[in-house]
C-alpha atoms as a PDB file:
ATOM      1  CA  UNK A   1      -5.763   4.008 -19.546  1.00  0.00           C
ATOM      2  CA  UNK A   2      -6.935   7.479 -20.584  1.00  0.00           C
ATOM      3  CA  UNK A   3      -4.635  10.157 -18.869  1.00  0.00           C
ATOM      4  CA  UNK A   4      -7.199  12.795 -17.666  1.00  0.00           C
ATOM      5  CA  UNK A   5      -7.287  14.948 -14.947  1.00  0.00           C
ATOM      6  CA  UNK A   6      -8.303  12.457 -12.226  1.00  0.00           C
ATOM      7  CA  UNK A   7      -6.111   9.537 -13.835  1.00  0.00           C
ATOM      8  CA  UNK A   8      -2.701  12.448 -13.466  1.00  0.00           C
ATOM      9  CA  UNK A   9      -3.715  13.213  -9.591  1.00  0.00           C
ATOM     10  CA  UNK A  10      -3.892   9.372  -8.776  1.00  0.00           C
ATOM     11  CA  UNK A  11      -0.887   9.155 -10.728  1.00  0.00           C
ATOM     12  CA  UNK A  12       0.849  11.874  -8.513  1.00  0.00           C
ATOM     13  CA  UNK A  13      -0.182  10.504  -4.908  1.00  0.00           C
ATOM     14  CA  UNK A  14       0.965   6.825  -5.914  1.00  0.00           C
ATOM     15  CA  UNK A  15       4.333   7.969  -7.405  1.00  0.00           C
ATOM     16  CA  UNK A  16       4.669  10.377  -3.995  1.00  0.00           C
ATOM     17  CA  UNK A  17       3.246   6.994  -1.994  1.00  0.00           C
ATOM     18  CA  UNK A  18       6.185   4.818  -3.694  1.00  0.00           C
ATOM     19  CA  UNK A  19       8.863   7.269  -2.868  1.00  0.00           C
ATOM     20  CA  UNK A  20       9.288   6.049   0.448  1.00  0.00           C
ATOM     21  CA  UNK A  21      11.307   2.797   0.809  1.00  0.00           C
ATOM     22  CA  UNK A  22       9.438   1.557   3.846  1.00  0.00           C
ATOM     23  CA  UNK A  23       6.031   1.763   1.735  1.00  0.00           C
ATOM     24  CA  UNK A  24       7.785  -0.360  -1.026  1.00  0.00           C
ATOM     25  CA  UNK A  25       9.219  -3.033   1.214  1.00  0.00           C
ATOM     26  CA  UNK A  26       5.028  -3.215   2.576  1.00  0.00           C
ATOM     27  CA  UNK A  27       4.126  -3.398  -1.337  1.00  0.00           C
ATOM     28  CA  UNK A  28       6.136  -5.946  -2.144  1.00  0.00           C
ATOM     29  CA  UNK A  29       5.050  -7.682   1.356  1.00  0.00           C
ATOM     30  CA  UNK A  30       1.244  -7.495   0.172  1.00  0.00           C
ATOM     31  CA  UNK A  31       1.586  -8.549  -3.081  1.00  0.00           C
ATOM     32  CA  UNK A  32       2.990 -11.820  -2.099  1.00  0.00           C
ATOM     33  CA  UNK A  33       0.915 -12.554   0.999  1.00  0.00           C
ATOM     34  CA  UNK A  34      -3.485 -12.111   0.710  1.00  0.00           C
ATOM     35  CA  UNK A  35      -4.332 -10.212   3.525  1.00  0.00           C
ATOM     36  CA  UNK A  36      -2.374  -8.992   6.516  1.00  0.00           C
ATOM     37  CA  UNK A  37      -2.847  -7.049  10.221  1.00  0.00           C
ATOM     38  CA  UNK A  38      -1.054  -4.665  11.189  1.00  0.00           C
ATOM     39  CA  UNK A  39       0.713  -6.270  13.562  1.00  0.00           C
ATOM     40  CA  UNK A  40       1.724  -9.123  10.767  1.00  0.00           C
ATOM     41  CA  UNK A  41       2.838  -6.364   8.267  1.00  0.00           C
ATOM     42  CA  UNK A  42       5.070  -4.555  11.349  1.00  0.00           C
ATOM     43  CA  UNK A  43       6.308  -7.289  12.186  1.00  0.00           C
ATOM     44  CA  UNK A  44       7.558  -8.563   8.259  1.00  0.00           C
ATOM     45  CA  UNK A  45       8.373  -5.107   7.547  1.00  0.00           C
ATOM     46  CA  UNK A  46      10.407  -4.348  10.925  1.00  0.00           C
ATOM     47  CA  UNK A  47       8.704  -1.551  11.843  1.00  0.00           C
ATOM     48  CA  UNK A  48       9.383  -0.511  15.121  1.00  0.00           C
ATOM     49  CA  UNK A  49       6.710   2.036  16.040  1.00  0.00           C
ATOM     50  CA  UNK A  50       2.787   1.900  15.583  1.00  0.00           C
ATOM     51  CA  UNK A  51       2.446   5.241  14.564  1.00  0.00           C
ATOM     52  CA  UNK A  52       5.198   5.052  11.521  1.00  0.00           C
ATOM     53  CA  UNK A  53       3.324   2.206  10.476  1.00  0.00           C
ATOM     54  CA  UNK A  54       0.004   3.918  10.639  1.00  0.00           C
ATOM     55  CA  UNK A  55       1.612   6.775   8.632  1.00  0.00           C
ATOM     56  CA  UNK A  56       2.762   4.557   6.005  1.00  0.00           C
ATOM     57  CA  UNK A  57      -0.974   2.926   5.662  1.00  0.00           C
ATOM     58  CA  UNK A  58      -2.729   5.787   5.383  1.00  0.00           C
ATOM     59  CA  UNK A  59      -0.431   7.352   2.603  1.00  0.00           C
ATOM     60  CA  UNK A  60      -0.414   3.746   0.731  1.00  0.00           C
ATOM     61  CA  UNK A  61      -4.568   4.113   1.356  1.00  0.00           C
ATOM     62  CA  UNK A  62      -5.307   7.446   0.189  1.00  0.00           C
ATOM     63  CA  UNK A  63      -4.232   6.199  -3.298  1.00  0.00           C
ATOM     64  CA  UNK A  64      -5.851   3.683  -3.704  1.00  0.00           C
ATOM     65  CA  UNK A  65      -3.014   0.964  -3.394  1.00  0.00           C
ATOM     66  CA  UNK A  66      -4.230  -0.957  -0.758  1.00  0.00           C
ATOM     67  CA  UNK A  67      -7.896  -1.968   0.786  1.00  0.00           C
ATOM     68  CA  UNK A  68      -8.463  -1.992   4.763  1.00  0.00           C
ATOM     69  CA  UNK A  69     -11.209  -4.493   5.816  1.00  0.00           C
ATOM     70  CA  UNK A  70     -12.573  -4.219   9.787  1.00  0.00           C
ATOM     71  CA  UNK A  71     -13.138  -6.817  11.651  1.00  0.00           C
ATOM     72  CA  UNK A  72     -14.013  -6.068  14.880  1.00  0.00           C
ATOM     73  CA  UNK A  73     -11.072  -3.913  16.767  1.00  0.00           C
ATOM     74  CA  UNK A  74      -8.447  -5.940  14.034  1.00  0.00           C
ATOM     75  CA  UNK A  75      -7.434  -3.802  10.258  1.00  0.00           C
ATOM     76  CA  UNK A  76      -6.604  -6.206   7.433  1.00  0.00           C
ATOM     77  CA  UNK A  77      -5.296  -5.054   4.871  1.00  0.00           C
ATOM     78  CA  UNK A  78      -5.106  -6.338   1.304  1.00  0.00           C
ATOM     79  CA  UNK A  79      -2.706  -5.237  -1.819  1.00  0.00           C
ATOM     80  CA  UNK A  80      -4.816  -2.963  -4.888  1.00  0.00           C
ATOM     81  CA  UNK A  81      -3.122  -5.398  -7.450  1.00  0.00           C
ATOM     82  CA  UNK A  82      -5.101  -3.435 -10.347  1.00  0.00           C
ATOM     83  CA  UNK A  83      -4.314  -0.029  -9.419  1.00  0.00           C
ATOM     84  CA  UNK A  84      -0.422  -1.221  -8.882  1.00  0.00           C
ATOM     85  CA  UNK A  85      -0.611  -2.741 -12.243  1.00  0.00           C
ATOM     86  CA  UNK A  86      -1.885   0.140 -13.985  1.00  0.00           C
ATOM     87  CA  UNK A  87       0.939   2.591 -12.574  1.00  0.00           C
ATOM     88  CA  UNK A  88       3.658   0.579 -11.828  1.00  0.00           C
ATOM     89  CA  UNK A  89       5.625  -1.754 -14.360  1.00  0.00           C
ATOM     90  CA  UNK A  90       8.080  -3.524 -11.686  1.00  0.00           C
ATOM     91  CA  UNK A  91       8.762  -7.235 -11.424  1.00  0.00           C
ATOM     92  CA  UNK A  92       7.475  -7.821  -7.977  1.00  0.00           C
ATOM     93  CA  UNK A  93       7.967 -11.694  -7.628  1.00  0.00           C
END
């Protein structure tokens, strides 16, 4: 991967993204499971409110680690396995 400008921002929000426990324990959720609500990721994760979740989505979103797909009033949401590979060396199995 060729560290420019764009590849360092990216870089920054999905180390910031990661810094959060609750955002890792959603990861690691994701990357074993296809596609999950939001109800089905609150409910494996043990998230309590709506609005934490929703807070942790959108961070995890904005770079580029996961994928939301609409269906109707339902979000779906599906694990960027390519982006997490190319910035993250964990074992997540």
């Amino acid at each position: 991967m060729k560290l420019d400008e764009n590849t360092i921002g990216q870089a920054v929000k999905i180390y910031k993204a990661l810094g959060e426990p609750t955002r890792i324990k959603i990861i690691k959720i994701l990357y074993t499971l296809e596609e999950l609500s939001c109800n089905e990721i609150e409910d494996k994760a043990c998230i309590c409110a709506k609005s934490t979740l929703s807070h942790h989505m959108k961070q995890l979103a904005d770079c580029g680690l996961i994928e939301l797909r609409k269906d109707g009033i339902y979000h779906y949401y599906r694990l960027n396995k390519e982006i997490l590979r190319a910035f993250v060396s964990l074992e997540w199995d």
